[in-house]
C-alpha atoms as a PDB file:
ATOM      1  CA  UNK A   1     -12.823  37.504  22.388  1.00  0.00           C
ATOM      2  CA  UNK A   2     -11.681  38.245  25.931  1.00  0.00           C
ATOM      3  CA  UNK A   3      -8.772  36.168  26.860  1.00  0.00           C
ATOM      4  CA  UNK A   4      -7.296  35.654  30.665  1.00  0.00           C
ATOM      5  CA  UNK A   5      -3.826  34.225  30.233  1.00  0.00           C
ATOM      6  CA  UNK A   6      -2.758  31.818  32.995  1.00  0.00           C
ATOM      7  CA  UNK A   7       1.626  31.950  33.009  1.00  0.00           C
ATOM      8  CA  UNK A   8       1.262  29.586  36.102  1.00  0.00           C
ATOM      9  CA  UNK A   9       3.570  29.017  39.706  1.00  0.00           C
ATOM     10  CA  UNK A  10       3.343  29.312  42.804  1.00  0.00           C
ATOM     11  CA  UNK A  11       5.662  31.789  44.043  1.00  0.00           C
ATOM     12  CA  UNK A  12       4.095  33.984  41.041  1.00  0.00           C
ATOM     13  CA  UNK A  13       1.168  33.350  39.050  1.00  0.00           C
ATOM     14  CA  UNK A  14       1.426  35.725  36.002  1.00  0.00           C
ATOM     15  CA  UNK A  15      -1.910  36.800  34.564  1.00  0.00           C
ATOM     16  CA  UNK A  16      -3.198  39.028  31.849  1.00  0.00           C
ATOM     17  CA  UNK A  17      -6.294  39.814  30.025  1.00  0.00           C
ATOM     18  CA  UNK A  18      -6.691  40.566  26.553  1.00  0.00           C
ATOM     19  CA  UNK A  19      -9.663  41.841  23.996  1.00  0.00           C
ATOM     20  CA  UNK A  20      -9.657  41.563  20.296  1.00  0.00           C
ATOM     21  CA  UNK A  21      -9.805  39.264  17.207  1.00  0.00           C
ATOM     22  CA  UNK A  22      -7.590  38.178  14.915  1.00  0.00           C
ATOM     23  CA  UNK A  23      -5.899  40.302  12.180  1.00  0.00           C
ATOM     24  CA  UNK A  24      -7.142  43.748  14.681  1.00  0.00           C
ATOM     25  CA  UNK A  25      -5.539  45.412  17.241  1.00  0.00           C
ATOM     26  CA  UNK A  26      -5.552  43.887  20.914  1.00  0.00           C
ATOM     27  CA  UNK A  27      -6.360  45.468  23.786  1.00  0.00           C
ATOM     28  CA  UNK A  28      -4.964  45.036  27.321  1.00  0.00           C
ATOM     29  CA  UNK A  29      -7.207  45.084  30.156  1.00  0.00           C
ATOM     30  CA  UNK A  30      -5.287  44.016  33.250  1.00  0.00           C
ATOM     31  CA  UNK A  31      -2.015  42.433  33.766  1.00  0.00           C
ATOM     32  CA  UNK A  32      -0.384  40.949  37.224  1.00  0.00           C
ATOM     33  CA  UNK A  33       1.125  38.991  39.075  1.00  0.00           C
ATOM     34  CA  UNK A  34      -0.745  36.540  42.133  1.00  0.00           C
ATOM     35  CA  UNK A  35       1.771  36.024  44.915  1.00  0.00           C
ATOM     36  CA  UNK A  36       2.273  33.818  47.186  1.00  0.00           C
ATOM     37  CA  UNK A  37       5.127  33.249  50.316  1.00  0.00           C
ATOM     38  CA  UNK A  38       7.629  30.868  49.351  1.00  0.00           C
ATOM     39  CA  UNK A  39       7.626  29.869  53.178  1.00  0.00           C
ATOM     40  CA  UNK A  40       3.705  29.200  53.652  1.00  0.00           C
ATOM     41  CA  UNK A  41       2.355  25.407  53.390  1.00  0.00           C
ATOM     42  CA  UNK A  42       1.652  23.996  50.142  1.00  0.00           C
ATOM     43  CA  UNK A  43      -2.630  23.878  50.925  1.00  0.00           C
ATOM     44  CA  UNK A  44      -2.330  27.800  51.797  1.00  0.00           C
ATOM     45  CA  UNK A  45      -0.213  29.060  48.557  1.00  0.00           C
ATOM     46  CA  UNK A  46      -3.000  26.936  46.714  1.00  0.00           C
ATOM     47  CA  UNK A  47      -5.600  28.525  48.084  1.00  0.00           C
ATOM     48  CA  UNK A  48      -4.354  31.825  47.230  1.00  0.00           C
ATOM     49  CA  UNK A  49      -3.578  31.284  43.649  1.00  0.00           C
ATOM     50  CA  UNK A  50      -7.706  30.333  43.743  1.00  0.00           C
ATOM     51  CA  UNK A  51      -8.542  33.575  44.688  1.00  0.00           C
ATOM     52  CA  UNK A  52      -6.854  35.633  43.211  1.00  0.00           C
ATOM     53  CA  UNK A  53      -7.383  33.467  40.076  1.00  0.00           C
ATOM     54  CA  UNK A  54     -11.853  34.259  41.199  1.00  0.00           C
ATOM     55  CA  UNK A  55     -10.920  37.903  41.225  1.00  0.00           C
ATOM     56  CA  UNK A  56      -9.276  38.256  37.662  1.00  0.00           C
ATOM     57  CA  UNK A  57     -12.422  35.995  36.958  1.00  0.00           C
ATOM     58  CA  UNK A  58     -14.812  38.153  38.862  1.00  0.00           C
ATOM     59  CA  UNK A  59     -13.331  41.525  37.662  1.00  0.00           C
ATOM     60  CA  UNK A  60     -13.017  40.975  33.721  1.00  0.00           C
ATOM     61  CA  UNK A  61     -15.389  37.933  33.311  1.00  0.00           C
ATOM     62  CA  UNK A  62     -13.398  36.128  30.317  1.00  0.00           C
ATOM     63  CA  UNK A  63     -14.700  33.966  27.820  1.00  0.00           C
ATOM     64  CA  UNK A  64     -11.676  31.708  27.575  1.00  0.00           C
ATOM     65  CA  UNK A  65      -9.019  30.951  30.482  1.00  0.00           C
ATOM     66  CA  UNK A  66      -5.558  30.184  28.298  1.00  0.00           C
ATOM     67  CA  UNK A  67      -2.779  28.253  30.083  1.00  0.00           C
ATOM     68  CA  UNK A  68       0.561  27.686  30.021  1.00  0.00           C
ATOM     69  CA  UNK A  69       0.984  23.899  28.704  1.00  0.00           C
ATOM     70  CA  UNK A  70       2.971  22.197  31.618  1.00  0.00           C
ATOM     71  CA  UNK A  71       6.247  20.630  30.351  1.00  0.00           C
ATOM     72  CA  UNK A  72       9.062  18.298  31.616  1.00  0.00           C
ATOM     73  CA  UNK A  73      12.074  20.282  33.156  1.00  0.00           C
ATOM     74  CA  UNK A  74      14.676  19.202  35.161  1.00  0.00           C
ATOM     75  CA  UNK A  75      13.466  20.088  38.254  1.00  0.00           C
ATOM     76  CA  UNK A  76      10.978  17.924  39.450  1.00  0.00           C
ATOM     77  CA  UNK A  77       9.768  20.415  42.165  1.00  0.00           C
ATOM     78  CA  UNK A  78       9.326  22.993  39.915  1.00  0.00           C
ATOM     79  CA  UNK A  79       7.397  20.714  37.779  1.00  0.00           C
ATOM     80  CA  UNK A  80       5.300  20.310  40.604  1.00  0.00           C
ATOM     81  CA  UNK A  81       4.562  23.213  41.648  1.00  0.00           C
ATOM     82  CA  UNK A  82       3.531  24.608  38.185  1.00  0.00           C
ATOM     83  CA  UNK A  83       1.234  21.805  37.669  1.00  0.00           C
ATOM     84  CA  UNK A  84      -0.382  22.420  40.936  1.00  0.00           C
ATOM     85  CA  UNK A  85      -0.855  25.991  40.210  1.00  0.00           C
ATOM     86  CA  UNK A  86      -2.133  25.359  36.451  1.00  0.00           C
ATOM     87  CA  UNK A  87      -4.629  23.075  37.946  1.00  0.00           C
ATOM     88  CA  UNK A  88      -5.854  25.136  40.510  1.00  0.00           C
ATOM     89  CA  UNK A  89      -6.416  27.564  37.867  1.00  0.00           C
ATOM     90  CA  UNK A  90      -8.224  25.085  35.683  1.00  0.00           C
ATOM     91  CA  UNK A  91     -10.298  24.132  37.956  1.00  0.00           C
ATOM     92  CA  UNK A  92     -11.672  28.000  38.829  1.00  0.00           C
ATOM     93  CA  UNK A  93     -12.614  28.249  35.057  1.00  0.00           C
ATOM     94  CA  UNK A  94     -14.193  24.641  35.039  1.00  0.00           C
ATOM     95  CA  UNK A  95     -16.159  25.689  38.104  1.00  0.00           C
ATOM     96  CA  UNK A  96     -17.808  28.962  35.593  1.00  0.00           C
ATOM     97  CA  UNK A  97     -18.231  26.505  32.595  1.00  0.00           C
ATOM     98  CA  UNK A  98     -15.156  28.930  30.991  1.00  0.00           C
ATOM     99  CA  UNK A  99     -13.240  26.858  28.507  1.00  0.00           C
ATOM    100  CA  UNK A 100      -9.572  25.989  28.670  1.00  0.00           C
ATOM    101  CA  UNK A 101      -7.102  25.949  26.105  1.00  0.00           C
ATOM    102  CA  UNK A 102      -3.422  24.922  26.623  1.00  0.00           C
ATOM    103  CA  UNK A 103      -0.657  25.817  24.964  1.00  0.00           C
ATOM    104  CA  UNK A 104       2.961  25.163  25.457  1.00  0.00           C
ATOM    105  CA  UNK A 105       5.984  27.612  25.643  1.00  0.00           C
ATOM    106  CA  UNK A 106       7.561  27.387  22.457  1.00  0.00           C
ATOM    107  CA  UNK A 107       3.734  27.758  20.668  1.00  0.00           C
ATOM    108  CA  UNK A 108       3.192  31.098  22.152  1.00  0.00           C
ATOM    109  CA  UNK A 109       6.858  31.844  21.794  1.00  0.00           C
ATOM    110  CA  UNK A 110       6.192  31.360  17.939  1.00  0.00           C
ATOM    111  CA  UNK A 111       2.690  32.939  17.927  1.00  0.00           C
ATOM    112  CA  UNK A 112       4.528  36.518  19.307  1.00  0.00           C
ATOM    113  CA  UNK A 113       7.666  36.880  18.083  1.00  0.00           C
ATOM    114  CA  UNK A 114       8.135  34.541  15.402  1.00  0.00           C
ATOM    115  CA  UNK A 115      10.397  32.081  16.784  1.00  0.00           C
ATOM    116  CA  UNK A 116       9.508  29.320  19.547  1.00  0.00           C
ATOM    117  CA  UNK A 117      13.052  29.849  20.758  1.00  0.00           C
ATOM    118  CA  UNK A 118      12.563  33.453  21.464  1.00  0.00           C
ATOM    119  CA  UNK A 119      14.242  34.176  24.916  1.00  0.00           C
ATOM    120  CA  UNK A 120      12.361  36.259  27.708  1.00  0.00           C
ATOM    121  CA  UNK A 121      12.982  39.837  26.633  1.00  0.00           C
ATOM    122  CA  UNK A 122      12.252  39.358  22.843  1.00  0.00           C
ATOM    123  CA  UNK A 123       8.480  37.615  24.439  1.00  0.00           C
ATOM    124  CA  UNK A 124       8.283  40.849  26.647  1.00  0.00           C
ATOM    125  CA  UNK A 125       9.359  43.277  24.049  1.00  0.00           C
ATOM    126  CA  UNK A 126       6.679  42.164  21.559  1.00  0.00           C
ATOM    127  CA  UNK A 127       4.119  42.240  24.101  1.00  0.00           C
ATOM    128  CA  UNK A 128       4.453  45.759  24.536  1.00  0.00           C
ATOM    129  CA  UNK A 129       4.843  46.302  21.251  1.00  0.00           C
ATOM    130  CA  UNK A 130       1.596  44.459  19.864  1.00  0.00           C
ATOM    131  CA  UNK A 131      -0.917  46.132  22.875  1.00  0.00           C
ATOM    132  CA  UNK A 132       1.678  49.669  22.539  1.00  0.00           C
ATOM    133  CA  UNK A 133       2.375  49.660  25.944  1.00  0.00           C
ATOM    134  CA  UNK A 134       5.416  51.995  27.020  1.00  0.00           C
ATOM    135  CA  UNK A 135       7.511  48.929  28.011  1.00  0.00           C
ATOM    136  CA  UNK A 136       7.315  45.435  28.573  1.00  0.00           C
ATOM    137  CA  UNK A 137       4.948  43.867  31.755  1.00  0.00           C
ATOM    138  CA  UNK A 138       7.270  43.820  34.853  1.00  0.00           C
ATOM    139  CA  UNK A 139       7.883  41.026  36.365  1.00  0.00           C
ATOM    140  CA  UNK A 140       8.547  38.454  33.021  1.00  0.00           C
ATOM    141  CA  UNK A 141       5.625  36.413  34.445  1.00  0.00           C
ATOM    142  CA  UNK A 142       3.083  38.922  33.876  1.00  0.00           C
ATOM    143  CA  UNK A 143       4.328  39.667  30.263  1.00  0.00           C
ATOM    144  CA  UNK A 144       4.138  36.001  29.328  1.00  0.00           C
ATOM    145  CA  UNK A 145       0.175  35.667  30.571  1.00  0.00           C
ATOM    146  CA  UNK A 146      -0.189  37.998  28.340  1.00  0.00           C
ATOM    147  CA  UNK A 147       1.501  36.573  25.463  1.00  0.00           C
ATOM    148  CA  UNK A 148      -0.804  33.238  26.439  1.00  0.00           C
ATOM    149  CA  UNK A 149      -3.854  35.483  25.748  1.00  0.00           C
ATOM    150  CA  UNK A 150      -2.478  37.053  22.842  1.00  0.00           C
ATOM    151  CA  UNK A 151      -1.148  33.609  21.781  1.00  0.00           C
ATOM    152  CA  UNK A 152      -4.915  32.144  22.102  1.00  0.00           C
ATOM    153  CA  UNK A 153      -6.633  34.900  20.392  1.00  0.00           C
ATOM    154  CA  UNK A 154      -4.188  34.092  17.063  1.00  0.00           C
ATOM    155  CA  UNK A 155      -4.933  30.663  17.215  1.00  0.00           C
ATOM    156  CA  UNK A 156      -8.194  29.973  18.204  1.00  0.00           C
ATOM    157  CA  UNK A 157      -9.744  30.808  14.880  1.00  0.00           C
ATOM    158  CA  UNK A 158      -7.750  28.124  13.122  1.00  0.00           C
ATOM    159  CA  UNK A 159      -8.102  25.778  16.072  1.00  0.00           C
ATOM    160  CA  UNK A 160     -12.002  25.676  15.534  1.00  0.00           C
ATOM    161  CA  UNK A 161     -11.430  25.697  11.864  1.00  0.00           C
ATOM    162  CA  UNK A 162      -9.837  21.909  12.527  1.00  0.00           C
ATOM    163  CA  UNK A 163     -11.515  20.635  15.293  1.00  0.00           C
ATOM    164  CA  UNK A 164     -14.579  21.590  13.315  1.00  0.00           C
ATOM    165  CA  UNK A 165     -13.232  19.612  10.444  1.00  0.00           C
ATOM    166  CA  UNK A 166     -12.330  16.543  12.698  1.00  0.00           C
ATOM    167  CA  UNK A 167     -15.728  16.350  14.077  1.00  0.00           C
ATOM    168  CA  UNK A 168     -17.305  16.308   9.935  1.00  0.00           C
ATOM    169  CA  UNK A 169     -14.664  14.065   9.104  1.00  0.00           C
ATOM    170  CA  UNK A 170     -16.141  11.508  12.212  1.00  0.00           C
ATOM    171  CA  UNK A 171     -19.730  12.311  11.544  1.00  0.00           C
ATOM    172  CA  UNK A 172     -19.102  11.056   8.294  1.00  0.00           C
ATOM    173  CA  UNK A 173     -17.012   8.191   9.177  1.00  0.00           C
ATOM    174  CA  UNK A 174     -19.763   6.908  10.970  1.00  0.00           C
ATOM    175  CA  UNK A 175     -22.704   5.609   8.915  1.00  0.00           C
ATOM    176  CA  UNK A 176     -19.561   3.152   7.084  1.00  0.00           C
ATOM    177  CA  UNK A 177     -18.559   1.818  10.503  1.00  0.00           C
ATOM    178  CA  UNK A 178     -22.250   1.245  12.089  1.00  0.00           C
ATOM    179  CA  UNK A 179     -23.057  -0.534   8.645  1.00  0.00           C
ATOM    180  CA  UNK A 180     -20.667  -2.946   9.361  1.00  0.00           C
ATOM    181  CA  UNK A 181     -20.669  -3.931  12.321  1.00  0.00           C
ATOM    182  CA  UNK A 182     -18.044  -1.726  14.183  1.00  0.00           C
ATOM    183  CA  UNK A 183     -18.309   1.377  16.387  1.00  0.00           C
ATOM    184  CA  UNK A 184     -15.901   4.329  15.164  1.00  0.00           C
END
């Protein structure tokens, strides 16, 4: 599975691509960073977190886009901002029929190190230690769209395994609801 990991803002937009399955080792095929000027106008910095979200698209063709879960913080503004950015790129893997899969901090936290309270070095550090790079992705932003990918490829497997479950589970539910009378 081939993974693009979304760590979204606007000032930087990490992003990283992984390869691999569960239980083998990953592979790292790009990581970096999509900039934007703190001082342009909202429309511009939106339009280029689009492209150079298209490129990573264009250039290593992903099967799933993974995101960064937007949650509340204290800043409103920075809320903002990160929303705006997820969405934008959302909507460039919605555009190429690419699935989306959210997950929050603490979840990918957990999924890499072990504890969703890990702090920014110990997510960096284990980065570079499960896809043996020399040292952790520079800047922080970079290393955690990785971790997103990384994050996804752990979890999907087990994520089908329920949502496949769910769906049996209402299949099933339904021929006792239609017989009497009520819609599931």
């Amino acid at each position: 599975m081939r993974v693009l990991g979304v760590d979204p803002g606007l000032t930087r937009c990490g992003v990283g691509v992984v390869d691999g399955v569960a239980g083998r080792p990953l592979r790292m095929l790009g990581v970096g960073v999509v900039r934007t000027p703190a001082d342009a106008a909202l429309g511009d910095r939106l339009v280029g977190i689009e492209r150079g979200i298209e490129q990573w698209l264009d250039e290593h063709r992903p099967e799933v886009l993974a995101v960064e879960r937007v949650f509340s913080q204290h800043n409103v503004s920075t809320v903002m901002g990160t929303a705006q950015a997820s969405a934008v790129a959302m909507l460039c893997a919605a555009r190429r029929g690419i699935p989306v899969a959210l997950h929050t901090p603490s979840e990918v936290k957990a999924a890499v190190t072990g504890s969703g309270r890990a702090d920014k070095a110990q997510v960096g550090a284990m980065v570079a230690r499960l896809l043996r790079l020399d040292a952790p992705p520079k800047p922080a932003d970079a290393a955690d769209a990785l971790a997103l990918a990384i994050c996804h490829i752990w979890r999907a497997p087990a994520q089908n395994r329920l949502q496949q479950a769910a769906a049996l589970h209402a299949a099933q539910q339904a021929p006792r609801y239609a017989s009497k009378g009520r819609t599931a």
